[in-house]
N, C-alpha and C. Protein backbone atom coordinates (compact mmCIF):
# COMPACT_ATOMS: atom_id res chain seq x y z
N UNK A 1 0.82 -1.19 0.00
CA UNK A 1 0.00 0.00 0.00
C UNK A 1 0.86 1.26 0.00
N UNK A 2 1.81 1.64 0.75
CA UNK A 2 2.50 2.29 0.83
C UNK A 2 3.42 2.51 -0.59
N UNK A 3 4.03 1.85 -0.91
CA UNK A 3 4.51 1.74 -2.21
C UNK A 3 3.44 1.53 -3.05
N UNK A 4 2.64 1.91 -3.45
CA UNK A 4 1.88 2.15 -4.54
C UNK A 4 1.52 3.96 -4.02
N UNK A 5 1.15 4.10 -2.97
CA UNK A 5 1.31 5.76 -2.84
C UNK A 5 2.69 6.75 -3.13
N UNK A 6 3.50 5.65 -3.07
CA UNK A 6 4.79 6.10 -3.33
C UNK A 6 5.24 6.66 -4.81
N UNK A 7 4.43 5.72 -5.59
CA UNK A 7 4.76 5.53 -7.21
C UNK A 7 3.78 6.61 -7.29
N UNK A 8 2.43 6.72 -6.68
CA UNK A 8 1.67 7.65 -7.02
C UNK A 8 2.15 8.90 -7.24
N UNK A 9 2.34 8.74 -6.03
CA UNK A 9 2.94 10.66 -6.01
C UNK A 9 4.31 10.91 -6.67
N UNK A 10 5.19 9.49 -7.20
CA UNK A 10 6.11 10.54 -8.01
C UNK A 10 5.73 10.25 -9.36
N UNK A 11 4.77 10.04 -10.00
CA UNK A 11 3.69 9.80 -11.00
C UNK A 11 3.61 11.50 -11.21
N UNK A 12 2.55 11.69 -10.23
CA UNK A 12 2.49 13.22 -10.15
C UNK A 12 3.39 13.89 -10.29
N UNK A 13 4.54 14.00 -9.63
CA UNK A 13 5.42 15.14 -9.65
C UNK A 13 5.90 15.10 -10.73
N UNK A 14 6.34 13.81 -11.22
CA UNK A 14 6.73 13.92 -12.79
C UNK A 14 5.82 14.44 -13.78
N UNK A 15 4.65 14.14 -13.41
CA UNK A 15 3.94 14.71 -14.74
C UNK A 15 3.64 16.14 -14.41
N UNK A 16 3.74 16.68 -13.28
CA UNK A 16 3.91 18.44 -13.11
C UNK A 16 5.13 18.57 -13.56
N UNK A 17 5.90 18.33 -13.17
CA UNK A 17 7.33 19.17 -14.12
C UNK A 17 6.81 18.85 -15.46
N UNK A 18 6.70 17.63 -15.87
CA UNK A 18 7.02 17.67 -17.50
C UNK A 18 5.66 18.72 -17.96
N UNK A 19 4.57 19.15 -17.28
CA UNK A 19 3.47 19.78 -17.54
C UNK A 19 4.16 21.40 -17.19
N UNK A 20 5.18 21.66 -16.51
CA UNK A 20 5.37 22.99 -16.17
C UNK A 20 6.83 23.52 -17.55
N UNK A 21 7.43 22.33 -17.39
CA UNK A 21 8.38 22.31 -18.86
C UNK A 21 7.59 22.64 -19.94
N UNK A 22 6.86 21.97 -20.13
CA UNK A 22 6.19 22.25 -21.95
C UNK A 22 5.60 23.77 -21.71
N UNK A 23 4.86 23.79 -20.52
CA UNK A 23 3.74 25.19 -20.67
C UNK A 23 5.36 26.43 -20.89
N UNK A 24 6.29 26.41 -20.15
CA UNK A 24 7.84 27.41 -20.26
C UNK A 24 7.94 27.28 -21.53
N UNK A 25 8.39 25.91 -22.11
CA UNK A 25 8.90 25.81 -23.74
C UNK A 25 8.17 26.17 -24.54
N UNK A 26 6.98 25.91 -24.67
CA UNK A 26 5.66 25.89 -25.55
C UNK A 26 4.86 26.97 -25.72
N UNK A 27 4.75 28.43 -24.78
CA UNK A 27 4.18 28.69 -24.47
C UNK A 27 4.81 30.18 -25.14
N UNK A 28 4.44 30.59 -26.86
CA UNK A 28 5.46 31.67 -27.12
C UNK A 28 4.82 33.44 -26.91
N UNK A 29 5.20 34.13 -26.48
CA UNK A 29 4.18 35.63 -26.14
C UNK A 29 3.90 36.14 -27.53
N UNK A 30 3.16 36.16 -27.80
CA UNK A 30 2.60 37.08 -28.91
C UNK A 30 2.65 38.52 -28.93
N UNK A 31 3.32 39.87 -29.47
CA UNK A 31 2.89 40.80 -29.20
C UNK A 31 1.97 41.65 -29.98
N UNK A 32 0.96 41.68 -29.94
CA UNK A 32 0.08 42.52 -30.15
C UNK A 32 0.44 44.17 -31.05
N UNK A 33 0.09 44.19 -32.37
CA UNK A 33 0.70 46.03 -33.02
C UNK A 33 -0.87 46.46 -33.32
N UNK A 34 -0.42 48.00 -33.05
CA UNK A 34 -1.55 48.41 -33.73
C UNK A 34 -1.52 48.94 -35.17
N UNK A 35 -2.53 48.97 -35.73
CA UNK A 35 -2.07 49.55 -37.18
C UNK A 35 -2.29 50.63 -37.50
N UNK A 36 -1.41 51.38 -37.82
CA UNK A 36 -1.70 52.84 -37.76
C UNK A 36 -2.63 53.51 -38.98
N UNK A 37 -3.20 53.89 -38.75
CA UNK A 37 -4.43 54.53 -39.34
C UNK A 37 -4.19 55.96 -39.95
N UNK A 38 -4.61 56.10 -41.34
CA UNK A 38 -3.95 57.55 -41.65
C UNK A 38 -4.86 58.20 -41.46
N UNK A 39 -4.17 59.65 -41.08
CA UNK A 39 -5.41 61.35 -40.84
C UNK A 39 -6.32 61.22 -42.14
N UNK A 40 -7.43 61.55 -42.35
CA UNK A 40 -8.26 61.97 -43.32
C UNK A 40 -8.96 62.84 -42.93
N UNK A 41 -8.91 64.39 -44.39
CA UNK A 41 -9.51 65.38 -43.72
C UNK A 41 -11.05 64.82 -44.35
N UNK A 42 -11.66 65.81 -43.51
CA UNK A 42 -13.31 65.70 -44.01
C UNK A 42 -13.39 65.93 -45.77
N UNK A 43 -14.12 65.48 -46.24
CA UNK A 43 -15.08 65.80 -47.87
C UNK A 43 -13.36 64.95 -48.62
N UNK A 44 -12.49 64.35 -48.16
CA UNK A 44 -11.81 63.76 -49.25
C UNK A 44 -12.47 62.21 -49.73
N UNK A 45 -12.14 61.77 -50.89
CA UNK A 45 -12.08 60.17 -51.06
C UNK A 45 -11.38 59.68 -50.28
N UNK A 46 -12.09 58.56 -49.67
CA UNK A 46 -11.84 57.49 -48.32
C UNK A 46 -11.42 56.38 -49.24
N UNK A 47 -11.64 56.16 -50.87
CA UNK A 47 -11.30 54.73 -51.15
C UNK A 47 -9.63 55.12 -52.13
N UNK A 48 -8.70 54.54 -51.08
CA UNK A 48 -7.29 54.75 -51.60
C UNK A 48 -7.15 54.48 -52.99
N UNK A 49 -5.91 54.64 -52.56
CA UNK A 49 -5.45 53.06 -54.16
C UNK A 49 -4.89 51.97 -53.78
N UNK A 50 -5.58 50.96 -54.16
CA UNK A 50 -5.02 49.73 -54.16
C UNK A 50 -3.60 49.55 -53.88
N UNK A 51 -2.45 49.85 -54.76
CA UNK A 51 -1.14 49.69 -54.99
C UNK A 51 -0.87 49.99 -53.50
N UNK A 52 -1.09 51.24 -52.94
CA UNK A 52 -1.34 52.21 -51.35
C UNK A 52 -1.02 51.21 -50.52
N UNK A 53 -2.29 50.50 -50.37
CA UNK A 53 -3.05 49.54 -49.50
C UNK A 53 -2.33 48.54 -49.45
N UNK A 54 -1.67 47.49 -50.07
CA UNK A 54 -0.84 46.21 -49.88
C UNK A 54 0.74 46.97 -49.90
N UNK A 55 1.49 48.19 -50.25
CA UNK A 55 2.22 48.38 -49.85
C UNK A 55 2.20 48.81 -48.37
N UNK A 56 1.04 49.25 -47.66
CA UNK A 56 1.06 49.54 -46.45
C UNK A 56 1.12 48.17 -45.74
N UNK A 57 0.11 47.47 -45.75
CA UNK A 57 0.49 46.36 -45.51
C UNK A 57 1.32 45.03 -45.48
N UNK A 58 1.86 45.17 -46.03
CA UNK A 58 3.00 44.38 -46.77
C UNK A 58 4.21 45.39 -45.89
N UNK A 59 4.26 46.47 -45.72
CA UNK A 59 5.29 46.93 -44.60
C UNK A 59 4.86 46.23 -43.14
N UNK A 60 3.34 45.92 -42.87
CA UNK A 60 3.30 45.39 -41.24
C UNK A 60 3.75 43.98 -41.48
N UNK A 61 3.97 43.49 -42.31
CA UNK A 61 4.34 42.22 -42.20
C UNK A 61 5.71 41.95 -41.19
N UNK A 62 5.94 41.92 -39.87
CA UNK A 62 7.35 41.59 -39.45
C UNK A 62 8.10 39.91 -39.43
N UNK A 63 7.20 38.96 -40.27
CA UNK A 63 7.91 38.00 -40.37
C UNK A 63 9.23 37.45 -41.60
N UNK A 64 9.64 37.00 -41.24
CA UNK A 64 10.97 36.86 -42.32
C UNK A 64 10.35 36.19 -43.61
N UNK A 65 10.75 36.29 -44.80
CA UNK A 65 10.77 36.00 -45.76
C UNK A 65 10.92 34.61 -45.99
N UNK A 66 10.71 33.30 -45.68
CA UNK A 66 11.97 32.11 -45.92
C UNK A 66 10.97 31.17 -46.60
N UNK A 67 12.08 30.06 -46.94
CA UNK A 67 11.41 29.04 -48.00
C UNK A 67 11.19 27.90 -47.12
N UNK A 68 10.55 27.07 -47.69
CA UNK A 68 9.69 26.16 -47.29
C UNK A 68 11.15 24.93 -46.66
N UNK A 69 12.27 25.23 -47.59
CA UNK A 69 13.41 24.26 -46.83
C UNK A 69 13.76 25.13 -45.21
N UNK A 70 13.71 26.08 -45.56
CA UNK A 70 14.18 26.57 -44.24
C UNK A 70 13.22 26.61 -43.09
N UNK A 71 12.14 26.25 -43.26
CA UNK A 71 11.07 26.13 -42.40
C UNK A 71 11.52 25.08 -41.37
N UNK A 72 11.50 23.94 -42.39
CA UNK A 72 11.81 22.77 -42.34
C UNK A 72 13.04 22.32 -40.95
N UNK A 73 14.15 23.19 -41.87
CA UNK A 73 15.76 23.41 -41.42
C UNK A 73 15.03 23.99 -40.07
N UNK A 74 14.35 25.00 -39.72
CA UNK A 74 14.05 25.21 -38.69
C UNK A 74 13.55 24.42 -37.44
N UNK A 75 12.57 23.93 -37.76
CA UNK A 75 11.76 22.97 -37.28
C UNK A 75 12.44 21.75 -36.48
N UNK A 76 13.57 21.09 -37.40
CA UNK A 76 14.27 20.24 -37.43
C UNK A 76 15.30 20.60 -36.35
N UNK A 77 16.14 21.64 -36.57
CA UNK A 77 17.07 22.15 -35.25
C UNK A 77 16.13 22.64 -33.96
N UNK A 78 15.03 23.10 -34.05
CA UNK A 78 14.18 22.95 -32.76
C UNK A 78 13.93 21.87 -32.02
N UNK A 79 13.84 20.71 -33.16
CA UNK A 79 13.38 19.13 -32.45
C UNK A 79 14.85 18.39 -31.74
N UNK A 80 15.90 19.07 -32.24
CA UNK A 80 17.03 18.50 -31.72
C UNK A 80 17.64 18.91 -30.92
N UNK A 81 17.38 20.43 -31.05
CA UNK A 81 17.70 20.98 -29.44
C UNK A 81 16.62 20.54 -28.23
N UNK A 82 15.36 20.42 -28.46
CA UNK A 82 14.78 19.98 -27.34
C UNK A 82 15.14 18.63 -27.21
N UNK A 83 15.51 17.72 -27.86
CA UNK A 83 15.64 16.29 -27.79
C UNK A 83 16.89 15.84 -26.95
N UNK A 84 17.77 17.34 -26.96
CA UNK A 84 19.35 16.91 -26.25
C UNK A 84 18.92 17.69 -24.84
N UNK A 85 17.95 18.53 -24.65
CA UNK A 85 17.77 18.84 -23.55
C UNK A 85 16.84 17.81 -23.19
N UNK A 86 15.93 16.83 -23.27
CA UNK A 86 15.52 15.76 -22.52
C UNK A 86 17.08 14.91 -22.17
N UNK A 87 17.76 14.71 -23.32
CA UNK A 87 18.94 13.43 -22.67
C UNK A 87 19.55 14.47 -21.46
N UNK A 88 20.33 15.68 -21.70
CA UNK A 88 20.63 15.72 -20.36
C UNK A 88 19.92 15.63 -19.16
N UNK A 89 18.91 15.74 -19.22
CA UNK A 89 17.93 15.54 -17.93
C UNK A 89 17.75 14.30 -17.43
N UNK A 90 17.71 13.44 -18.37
CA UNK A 90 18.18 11.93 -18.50
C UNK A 90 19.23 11.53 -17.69
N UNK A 91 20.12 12.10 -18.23
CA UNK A 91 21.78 11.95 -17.68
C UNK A 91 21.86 12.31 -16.40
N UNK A 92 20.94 13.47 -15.66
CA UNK A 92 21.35 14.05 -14.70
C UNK A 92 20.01 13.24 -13.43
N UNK A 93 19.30 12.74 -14.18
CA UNK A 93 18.18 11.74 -13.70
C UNK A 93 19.02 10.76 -13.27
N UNK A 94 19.71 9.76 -14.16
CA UNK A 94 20.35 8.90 -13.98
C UNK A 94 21.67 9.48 -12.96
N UNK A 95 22.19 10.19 -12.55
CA UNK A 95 23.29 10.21 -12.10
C UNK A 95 22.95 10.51 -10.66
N UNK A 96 21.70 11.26 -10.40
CA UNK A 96 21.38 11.49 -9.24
C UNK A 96 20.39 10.03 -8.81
N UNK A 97 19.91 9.10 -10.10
CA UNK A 97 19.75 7.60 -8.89
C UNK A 97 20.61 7.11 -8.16
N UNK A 98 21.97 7.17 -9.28
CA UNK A 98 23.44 6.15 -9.22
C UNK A 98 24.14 6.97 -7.66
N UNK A 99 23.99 7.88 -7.42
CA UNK A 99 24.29 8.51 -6.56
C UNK A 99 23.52 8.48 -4.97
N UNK A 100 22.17 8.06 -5.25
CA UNK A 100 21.12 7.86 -4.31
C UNK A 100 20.70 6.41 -4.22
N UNK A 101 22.13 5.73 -4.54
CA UNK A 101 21.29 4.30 -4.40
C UNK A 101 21.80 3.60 -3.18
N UNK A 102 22.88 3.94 -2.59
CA UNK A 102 23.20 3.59 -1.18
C UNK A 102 23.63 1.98 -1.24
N UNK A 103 24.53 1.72 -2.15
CA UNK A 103 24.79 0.28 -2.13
C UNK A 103 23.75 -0.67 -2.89
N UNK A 104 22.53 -0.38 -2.94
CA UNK A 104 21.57 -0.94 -3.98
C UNK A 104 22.26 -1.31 -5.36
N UNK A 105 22.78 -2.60 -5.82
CA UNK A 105 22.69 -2.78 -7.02
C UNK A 105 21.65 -3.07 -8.17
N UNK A 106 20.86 -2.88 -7.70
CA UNK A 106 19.14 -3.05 -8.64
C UNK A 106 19.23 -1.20 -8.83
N UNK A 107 18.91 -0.52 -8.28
CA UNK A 107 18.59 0.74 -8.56
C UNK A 107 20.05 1.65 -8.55
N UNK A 108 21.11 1.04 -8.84
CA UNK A 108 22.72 1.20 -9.64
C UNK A 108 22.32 0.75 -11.00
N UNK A 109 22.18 -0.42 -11.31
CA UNK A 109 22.14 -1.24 -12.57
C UNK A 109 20.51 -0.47 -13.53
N UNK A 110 19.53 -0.23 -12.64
CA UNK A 110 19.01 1.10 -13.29
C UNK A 110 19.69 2.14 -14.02
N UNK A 111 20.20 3.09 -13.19
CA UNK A 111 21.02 3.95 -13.64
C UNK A 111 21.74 4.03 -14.83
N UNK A 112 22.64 3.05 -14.48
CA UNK A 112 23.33 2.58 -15.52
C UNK A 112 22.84 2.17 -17.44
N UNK A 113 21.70 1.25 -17.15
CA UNK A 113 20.95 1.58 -18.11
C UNK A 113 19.83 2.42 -18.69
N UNK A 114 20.04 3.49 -17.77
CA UNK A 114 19.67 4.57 -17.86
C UNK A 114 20.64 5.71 -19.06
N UNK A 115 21.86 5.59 -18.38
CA UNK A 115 23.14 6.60 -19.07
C UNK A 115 23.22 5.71 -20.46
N UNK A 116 23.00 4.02 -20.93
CA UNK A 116 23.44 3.89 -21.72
C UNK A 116 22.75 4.09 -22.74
N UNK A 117 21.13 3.82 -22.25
CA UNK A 117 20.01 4.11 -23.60
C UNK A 117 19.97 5.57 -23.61
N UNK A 118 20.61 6.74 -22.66
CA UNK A 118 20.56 8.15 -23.33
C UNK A 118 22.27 8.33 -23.77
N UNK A 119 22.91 7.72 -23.69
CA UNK A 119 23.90 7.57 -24.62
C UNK A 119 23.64 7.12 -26.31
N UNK A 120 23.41 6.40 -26.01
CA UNK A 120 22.50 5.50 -27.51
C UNK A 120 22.07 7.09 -28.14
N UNK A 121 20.92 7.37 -27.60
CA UNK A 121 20.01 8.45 -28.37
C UNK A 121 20.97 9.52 -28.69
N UNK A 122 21.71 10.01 -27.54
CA UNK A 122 22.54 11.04 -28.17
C UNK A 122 23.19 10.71 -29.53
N UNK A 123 24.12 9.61 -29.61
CA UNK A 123 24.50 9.17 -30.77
C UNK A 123 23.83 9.06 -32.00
N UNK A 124 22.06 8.78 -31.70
CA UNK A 124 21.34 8.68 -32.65
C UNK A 124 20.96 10.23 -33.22
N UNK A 125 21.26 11.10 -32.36
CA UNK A 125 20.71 12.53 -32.60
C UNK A 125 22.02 13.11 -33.53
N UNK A 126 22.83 12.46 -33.12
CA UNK A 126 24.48 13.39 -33.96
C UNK A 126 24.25 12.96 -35.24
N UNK A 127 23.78 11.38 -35.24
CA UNK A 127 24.18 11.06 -36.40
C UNK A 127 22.70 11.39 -37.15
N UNK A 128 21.89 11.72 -36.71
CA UNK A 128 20.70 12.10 -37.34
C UNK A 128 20.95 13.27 -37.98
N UNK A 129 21.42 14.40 -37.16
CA UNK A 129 21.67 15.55 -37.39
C UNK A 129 22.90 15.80 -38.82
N UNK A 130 23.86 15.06 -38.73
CA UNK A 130 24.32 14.97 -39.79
C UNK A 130 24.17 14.35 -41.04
N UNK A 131 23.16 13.77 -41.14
CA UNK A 131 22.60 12.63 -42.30
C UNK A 131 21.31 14.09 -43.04
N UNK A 132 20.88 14.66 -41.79
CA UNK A 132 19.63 15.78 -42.07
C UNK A 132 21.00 17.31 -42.75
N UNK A 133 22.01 17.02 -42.44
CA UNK A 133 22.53 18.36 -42.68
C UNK A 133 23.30 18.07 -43.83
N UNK A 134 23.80 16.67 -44.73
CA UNK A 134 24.07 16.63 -45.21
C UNK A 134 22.81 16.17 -46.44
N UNK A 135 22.10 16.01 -46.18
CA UNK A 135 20.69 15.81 -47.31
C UNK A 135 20.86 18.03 -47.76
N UNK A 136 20.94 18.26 -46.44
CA UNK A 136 20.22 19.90 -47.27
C UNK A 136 21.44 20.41 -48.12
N UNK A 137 22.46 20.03 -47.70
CA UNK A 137 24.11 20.76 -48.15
C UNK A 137 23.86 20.09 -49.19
N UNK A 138 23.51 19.09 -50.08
CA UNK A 138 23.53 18.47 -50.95
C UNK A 138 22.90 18.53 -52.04
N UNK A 139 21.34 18.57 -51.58
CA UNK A 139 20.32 17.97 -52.51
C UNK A 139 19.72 19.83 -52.55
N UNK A 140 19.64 20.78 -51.33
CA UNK A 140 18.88 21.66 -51.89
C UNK A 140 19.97 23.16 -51.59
């Protein structure tokens, strides 16, 4: 009984951090512009010119220009920087069991295969990363 309240509650705590992580990571501020509105005196024409109108607009645009590879390229170095910040957490998960195991070789030998399957992944992320960086240097 006790050990099942045990697992409970670090059930919970884990899933609050990983719930307080994403809402930090995930969570981007938007800022809000206003659009500035031109003076018009009384008795003029209110309907511009066209050409006017999308050059005004087309100035509020503040996002970058980019192509659909670089989206991509983007996207891709986002997923791999968050992916090496889970392994270190991993790593530092695992090092603080291996450290808290008090002679326990069951929850040592955890650990341990803990560091090696986020070893593994790291390796899988380098070499991912270079298989993805050499497709774009290449092909586009």
């Amino acid at each position: 009984m006790i050990v099942n309240i045990m697992i409970t509650k670090k059930k919970i705590a884990l899933l609050l951090s990983v719930s307080l992580f994403c809402l930090t990571v995930f969570c981007i501020p938007v800022f809000a512009q206003e659009v500035p509105v031109p003076d018009v005196e009384p008795g003029t024409n209110l309907n511009p010119d066209v050409t006017s109108v999308v050059t005004e607009l087309t100035s509020l645009n503040k996002l970058p220009n980019q192509t659909p590879q670089a989206v991509v390229g983007s996207i891709i170095k986002f997923m791999l920087g968050f992916l090496g910040s889970i392994a270190l957490c991993m790593f530092i998960y695992a090092g603080l069991l291996w450290m808290t195991t008090a002679g326990g070789s069951e929850k040592q030998g955890k650990a341990l295969k803990i560091m090696l399957w986020t070893s593994l992944g790291i390796m899988l992320l380098f070499s991912s990363y270079a298989v993805v960086n050499f497709v774009f240097e290449a092909f586009l």
